[in-house]
C-alpha atoms as a PDB file:
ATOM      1  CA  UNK A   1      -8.641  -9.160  11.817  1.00  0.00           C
ATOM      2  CA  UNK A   2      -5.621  -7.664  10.490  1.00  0.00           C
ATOM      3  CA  UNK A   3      -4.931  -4.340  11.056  1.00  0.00           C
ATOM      4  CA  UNK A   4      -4.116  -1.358   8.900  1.00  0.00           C
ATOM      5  CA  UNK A   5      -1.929   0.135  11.184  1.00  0.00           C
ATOM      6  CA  UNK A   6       0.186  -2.792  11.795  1.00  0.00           C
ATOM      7  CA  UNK A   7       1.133  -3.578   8.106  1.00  0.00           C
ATOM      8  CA  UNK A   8       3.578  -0.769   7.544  1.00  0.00           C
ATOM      9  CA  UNK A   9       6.592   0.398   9.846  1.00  0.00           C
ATOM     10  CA  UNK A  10       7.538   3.708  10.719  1.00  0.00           C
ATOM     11  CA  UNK A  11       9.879   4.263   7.725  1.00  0.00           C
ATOM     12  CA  UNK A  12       7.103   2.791   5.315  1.00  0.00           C
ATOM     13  CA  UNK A  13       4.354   5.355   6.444  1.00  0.00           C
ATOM     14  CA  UNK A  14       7.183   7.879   6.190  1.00  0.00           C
ATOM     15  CA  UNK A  15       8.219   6.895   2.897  1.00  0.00           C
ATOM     16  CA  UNK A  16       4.547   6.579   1.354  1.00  0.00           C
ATOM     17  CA  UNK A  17       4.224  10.277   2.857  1.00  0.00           C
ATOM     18  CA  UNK A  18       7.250  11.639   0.700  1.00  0.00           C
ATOM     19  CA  UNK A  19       5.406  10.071  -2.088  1.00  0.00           C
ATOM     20  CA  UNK A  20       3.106  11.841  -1.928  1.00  0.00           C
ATOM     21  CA  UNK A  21       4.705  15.312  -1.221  1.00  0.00           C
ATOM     22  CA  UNK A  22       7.001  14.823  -4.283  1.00  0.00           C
ATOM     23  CA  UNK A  23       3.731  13.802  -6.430  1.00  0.00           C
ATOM     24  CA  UNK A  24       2.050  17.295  -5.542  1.00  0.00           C
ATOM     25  CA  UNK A  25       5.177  19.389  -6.316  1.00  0.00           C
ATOM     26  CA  UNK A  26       4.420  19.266  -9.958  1.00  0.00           C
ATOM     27  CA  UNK A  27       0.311  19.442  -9.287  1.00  0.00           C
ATOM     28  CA  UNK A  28      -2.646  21.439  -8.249  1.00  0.00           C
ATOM     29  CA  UNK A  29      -4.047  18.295  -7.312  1.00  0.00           C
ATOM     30  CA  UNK A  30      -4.111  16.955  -4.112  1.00  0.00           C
ATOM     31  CA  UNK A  31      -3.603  13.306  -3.591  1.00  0.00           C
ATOM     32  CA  UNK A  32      -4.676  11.063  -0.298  1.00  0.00           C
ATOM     33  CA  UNK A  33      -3.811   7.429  -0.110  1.00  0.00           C
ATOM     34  CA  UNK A  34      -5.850   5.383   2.467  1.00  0.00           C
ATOM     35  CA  UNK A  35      -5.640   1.647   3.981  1.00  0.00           C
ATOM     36  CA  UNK A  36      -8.301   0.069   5.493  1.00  0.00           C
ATOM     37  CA  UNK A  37      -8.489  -3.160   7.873  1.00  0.00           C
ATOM     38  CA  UNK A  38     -12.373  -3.330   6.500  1.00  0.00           C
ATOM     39  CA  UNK A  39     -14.819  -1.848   4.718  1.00  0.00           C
ATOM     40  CA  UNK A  40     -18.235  -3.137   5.911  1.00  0.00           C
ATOM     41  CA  UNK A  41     -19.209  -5.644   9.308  1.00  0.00           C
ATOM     42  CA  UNK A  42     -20.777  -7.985   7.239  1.00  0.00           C
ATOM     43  CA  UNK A  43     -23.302  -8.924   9.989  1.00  0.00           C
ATOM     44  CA  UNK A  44     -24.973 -11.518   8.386  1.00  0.00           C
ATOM     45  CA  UNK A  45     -21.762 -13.555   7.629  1.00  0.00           C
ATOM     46  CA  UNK A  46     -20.540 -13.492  11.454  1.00  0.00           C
ATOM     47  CA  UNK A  47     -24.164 -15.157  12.102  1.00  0.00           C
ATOM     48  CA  UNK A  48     -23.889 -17.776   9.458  1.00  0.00           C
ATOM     49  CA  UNK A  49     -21.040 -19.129  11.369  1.00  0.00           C
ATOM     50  CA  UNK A  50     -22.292 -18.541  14.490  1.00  0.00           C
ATOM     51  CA  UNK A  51     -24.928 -20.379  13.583  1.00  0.00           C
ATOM     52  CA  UNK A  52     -23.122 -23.689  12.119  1.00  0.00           C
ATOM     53  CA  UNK A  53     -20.598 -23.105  14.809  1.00  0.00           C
ATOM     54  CA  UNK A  54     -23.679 -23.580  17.457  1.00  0.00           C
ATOM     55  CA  UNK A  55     -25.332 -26.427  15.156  1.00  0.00           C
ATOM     56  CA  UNK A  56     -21.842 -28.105  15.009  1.00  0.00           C
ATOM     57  CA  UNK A  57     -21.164 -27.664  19.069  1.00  0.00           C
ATOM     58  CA  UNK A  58     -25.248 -29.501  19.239  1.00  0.00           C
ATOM     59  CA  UNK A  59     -24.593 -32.270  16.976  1.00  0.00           C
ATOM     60  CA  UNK A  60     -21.398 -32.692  18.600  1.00  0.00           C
ATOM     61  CA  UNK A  61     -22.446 -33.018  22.428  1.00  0.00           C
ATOM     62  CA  UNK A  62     -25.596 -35.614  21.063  1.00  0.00           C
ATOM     63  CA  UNK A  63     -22.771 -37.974  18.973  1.00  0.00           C
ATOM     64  CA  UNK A  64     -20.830 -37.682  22.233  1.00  0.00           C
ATOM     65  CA  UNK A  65     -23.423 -38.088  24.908  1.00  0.00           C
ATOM     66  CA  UNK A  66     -26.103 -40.341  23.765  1.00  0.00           C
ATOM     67  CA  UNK A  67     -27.353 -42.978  26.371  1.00  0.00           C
ATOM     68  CA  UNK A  68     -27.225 -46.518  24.707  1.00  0.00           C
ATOM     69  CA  UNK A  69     -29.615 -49.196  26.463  1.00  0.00           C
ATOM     70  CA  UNK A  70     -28.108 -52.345  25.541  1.00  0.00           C
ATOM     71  CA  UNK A  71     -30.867 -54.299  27.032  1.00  0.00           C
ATOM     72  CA  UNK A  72     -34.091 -52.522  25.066  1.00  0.00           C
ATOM     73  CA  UNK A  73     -34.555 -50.828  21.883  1.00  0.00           C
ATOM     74  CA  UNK A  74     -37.185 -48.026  22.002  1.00  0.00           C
ATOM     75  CA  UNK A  75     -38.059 -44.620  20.936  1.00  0.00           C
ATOM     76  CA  UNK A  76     -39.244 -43.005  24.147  1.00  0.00           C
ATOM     77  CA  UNK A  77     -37.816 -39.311  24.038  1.00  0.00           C
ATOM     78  CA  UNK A  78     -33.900 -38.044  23.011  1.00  0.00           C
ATOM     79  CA  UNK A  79     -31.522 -40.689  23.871  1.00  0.00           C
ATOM     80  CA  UNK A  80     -28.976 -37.886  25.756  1.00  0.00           C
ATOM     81  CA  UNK A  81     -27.242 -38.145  29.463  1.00  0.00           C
ATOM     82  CA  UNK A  82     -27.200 -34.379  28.816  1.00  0.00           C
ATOM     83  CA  UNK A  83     -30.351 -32.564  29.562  1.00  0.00           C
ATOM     84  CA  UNK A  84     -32.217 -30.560  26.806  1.00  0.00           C
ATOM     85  CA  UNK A  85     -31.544 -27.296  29.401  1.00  0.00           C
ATOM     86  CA  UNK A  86     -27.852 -27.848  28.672  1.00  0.00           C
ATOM     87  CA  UNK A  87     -27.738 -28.716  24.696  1.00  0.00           C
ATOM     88  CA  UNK A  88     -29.331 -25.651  24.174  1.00  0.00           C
ATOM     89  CA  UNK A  89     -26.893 -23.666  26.519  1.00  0.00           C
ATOM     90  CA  UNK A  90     -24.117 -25.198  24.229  1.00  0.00           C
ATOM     91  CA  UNK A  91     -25.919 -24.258  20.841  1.00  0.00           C
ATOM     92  CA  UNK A  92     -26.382 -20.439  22.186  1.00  0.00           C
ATOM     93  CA  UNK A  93     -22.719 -20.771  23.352  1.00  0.00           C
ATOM     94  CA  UNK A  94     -21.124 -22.150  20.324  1.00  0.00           C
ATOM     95  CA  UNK A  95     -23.116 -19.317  18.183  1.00  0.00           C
ATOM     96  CA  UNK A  96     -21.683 -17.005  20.354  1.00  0.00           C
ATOM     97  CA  UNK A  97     -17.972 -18.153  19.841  1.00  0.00           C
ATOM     98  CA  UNK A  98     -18.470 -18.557  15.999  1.00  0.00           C
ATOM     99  CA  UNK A  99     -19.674 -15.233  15.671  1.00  0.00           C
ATOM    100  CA  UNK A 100     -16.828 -13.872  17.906  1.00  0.00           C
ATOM    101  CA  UNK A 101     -14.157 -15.535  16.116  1.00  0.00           C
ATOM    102  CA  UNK A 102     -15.655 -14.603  12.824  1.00  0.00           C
ATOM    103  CA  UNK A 103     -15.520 -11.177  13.804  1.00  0.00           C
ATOM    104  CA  UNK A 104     -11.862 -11.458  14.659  1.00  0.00           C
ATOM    105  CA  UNK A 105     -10.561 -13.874  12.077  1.00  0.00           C
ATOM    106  CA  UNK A 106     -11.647 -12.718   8.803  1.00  0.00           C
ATOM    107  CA  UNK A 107     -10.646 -16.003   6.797  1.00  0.00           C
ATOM    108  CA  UNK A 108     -14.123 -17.607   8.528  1.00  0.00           C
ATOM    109  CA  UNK A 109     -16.557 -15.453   7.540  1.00  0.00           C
ATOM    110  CA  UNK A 110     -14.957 -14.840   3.901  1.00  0.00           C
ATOM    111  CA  UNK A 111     -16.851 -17.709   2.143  1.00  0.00           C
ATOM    112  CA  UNK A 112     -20.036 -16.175   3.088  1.00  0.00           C
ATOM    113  CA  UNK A 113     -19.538 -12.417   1.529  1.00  0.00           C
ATOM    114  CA  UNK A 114     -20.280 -12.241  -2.141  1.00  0.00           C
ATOM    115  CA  UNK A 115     -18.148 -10.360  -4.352  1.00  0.00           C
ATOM    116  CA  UNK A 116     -21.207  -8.350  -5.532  1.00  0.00           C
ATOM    117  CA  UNK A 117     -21.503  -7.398  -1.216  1.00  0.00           C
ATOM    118  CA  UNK A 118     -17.739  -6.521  -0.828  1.00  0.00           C
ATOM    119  CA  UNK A 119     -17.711  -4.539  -4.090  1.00  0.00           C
ATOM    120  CA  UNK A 120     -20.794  -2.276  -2.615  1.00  0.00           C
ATOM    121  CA  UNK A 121     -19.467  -2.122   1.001  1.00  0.00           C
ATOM    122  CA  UNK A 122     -15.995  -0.854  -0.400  1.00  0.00           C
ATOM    123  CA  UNK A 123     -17.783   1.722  -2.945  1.00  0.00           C
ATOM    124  CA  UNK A 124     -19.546   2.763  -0.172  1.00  0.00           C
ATOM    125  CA  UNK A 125     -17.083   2.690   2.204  1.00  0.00           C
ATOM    126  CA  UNK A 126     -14.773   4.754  -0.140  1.00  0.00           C
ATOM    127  CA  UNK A 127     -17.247   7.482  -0.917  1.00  0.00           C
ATOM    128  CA  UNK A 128     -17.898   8.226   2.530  1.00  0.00           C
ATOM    129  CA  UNK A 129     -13.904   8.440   3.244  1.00  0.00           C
ATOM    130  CA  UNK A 130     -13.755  10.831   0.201  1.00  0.00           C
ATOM    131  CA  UNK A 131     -16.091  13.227   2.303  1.00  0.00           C
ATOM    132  CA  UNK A 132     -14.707  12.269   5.328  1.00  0.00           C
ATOM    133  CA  UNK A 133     -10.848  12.929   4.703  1.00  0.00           C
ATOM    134  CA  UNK A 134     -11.704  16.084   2.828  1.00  0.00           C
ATOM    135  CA  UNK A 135     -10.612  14.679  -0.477  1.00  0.00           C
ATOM    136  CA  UNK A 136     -13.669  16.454  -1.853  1.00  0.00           C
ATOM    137  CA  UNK A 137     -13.635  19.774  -0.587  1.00  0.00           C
ATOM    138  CA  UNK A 138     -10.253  20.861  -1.849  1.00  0.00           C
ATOM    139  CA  UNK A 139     -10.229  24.680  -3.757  1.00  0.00           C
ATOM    140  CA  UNK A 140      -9.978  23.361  -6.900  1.00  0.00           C
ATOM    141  CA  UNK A 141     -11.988  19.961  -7.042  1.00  0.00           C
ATOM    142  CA  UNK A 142      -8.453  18.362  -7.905  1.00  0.00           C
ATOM    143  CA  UNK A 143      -8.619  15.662  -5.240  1.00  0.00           C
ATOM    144  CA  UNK A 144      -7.317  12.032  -5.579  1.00  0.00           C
ATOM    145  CA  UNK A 145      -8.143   9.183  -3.294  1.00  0.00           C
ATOM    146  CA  UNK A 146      -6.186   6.259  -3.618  1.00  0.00           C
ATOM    147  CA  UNK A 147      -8.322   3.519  -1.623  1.00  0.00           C
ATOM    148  CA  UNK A 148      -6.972   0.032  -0.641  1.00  0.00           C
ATOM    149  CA  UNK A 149      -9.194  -2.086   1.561  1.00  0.00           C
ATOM    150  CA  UNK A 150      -7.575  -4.982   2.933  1.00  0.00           C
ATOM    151  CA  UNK A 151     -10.091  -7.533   3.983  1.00  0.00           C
ATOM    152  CA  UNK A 152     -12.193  -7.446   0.790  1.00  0.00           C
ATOM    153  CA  UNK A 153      -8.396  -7.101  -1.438  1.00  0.00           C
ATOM    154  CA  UNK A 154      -9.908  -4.834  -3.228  1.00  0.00           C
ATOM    155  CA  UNK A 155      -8.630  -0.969  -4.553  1.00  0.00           C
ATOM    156  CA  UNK A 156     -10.718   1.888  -5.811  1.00  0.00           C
ATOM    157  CA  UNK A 157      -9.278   5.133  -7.141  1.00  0.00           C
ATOM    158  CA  UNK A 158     -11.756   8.261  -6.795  1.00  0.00           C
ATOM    159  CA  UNK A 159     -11.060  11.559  -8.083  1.00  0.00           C
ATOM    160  CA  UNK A 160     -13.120  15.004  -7.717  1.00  0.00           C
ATOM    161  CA  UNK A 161     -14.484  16.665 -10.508  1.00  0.00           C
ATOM    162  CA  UNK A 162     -11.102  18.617 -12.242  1.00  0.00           C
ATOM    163  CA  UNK A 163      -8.781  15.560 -11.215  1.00  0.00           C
ATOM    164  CA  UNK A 164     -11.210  13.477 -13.194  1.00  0.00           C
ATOM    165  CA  UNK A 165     -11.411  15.614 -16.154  1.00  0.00           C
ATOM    166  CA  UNK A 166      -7.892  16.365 -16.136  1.00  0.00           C
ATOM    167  CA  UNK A 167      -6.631  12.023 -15.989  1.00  0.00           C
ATOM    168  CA  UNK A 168      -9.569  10.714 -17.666  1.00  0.00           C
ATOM    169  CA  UNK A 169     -11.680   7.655 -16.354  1.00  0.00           C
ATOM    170  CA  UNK A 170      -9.516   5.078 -18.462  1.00  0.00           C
ATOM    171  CA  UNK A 171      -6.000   6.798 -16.846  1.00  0.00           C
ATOM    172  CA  UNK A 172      -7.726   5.869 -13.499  1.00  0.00           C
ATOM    173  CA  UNK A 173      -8.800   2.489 -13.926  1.00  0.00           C
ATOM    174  CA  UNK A 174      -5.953   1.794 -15.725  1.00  0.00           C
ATOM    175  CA  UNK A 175      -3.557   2.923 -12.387  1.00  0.00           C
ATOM    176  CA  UNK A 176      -6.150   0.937 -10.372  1.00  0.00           C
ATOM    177  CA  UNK A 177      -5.632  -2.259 -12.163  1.00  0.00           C
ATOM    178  CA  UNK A 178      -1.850  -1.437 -11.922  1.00  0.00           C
ATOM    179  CA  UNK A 179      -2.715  -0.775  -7.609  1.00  0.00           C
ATOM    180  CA  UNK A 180      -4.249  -4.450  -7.266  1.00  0.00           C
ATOM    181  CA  UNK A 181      -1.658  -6.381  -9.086  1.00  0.00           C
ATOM    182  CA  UNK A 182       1.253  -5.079  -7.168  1.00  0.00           C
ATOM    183  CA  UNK A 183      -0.644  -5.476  -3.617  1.00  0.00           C
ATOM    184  CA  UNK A 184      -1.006  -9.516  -4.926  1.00  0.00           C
ATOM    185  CA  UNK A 185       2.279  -9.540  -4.968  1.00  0.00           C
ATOM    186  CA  UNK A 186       2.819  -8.477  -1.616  1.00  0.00           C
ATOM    187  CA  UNK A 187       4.632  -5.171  -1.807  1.00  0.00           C
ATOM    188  CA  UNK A 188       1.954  -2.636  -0.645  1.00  0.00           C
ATOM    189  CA  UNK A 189       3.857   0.465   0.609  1.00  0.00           C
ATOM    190  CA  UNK A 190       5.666   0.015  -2.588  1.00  0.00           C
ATOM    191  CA  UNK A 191       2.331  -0.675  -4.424  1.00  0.00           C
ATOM    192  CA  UNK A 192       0.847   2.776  -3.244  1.00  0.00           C
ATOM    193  CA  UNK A 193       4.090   4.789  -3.686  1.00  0.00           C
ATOM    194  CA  UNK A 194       4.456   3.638  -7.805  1.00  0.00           C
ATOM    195  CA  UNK A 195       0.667   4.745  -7.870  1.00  0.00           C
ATOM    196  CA  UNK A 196       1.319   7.442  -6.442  1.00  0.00           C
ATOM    197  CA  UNK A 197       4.040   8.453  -8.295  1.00  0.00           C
ATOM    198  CA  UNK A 198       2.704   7.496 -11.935  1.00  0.00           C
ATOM    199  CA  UNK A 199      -1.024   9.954 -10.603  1.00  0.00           C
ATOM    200  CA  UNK A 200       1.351  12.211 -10.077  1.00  0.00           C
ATOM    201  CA  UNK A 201       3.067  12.800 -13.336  1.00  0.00           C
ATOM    202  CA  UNK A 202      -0.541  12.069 -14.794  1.00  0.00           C
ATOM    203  CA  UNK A 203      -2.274  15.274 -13.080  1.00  0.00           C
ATOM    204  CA  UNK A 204       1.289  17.066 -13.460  1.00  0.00           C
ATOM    205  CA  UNK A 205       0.610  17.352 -17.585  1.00  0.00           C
ATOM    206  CA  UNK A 206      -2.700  18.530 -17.400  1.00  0.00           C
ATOM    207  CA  UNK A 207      -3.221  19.997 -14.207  1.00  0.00           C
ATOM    208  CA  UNK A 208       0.234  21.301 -13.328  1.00  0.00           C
ATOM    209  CA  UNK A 209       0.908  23.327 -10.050  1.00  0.00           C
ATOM    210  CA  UNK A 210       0.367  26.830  -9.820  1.00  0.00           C
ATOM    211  CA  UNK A 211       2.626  29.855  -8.263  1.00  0.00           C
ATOM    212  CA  UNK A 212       0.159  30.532  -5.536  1.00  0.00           C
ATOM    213  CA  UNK A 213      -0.950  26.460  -4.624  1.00  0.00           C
ATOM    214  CA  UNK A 214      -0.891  25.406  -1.025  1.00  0.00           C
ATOM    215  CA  UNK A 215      -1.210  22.375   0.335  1.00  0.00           C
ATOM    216  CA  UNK A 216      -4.962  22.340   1.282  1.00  0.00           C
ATOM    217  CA  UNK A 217      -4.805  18.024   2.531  1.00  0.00           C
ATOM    218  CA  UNK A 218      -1.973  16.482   4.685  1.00  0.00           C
ATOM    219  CA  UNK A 219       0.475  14.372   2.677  1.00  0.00           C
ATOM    220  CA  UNK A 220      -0.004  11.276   5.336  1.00  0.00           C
ATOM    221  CA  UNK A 221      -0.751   7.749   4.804  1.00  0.00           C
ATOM    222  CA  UNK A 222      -4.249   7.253   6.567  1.00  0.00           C
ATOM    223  CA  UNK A 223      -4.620   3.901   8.359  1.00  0.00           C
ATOM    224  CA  UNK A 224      -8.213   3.022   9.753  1.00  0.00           C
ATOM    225  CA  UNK A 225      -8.650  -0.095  11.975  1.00  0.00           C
ATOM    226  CA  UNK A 226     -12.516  -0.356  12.121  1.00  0.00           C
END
């Protein structure tokens, strides 16, 4: 699985950060960008291809293994030089390694998420980050979160209560869609710093900085591997 940590560079994370410091020097608001490698473990997908993966390794060995009589033609028990014992050892063993490498390679288990599942798992994922990093707790309600989940490709934009008020749910959406078609392209530091930037000038019209605002979050990307 590809990690968050490993898809920017020093200078990237450093640049994203200055982003984000120049964004809040013209707002109250306080704005958090995150990167996730994954938003949800997706259990049941790993076991699907365990599953054929331990199906595949049975069929396999009994293709491989039958005993052919050339002299008779009967039906007298499972024509195999390997013993039932084993074949199931190799089913239990190939589940094991499908549901390993699914784990590990994300591409296999892919086909078995929905969209309707990955959209949830992100949403959830997302709110419970906006808790977690603080994002909702701020002074003045003006937190942004600026969410990119890399397994499902997905983005989500949350904002507290004043932030909300103060873009507008169409300003949001509309810097979301913006978000996902610049990380297609393949430029995602860049992706999150001209979303950052463009939130920025947003919340600094209608919810411009005051004389005594302090920085209540830490400008820093946030990178979570699991």
């Amino acid at each position: 699985m590809r990690k968050a940590s490993n898809m920017f560079t020093d200078a990237q994370r450093k640049t994203v950060s200055e982003a984000v410091f120049a964004a809040e020097q013209g707002t109250a608001a306080e704005i958090v960008p995150v990167v996730a490698a994954v938003s949800g473990r997706y259990d049941r997908a790993e076991d699907l291809v365990g599953m054929i993966t331990g199906l595949g390794a049975m069929i396999l060995t009994w293709l491989l293994f039958q005993r052919v009589d050339k002299n008779v033609g009967g039906w007298d028990g499972l024509p195999l030089t390997v013993p039932l014992p084993a074949l199931v050892g190799i089913m239990v063993l190939g589940f094991a390694a499908g549901g390993i490498a699914a784990t590990r390679m994300t591409w296999l288990r892919r086909p078995f998420i929905s969209a309707r599942q990955m959209e949830a798992e992100v949403a959830n994922r997302a709110g419970q980050l906006f808790h977690d990093q603080r994002v909702h707790h701020t002074a003045g309600a003006g937190g942004v979160m600026i969410y990119l989940s890399l397994m499902e490709r997905k983005t989500l934009i949350l904002a507290d209560r004043t932030a909300l008020q103060a873009l507008g749910r169409p300003a949001l959406d509309a810097a979301c869609r913006d978000l996902t078609a610049q990380v297609r392209r393949g430029d995602v530091p860049g992706a999150l710093c001209a979303t950052i930037e463009t939130l920025g000038q947003g919340l600094a019209k209608t919810l411009p900085r005051r004389d005594d605002d302090c920085n209540e979050l830490s400008d820093v990307l946030v990178l979570i591997d699991d």
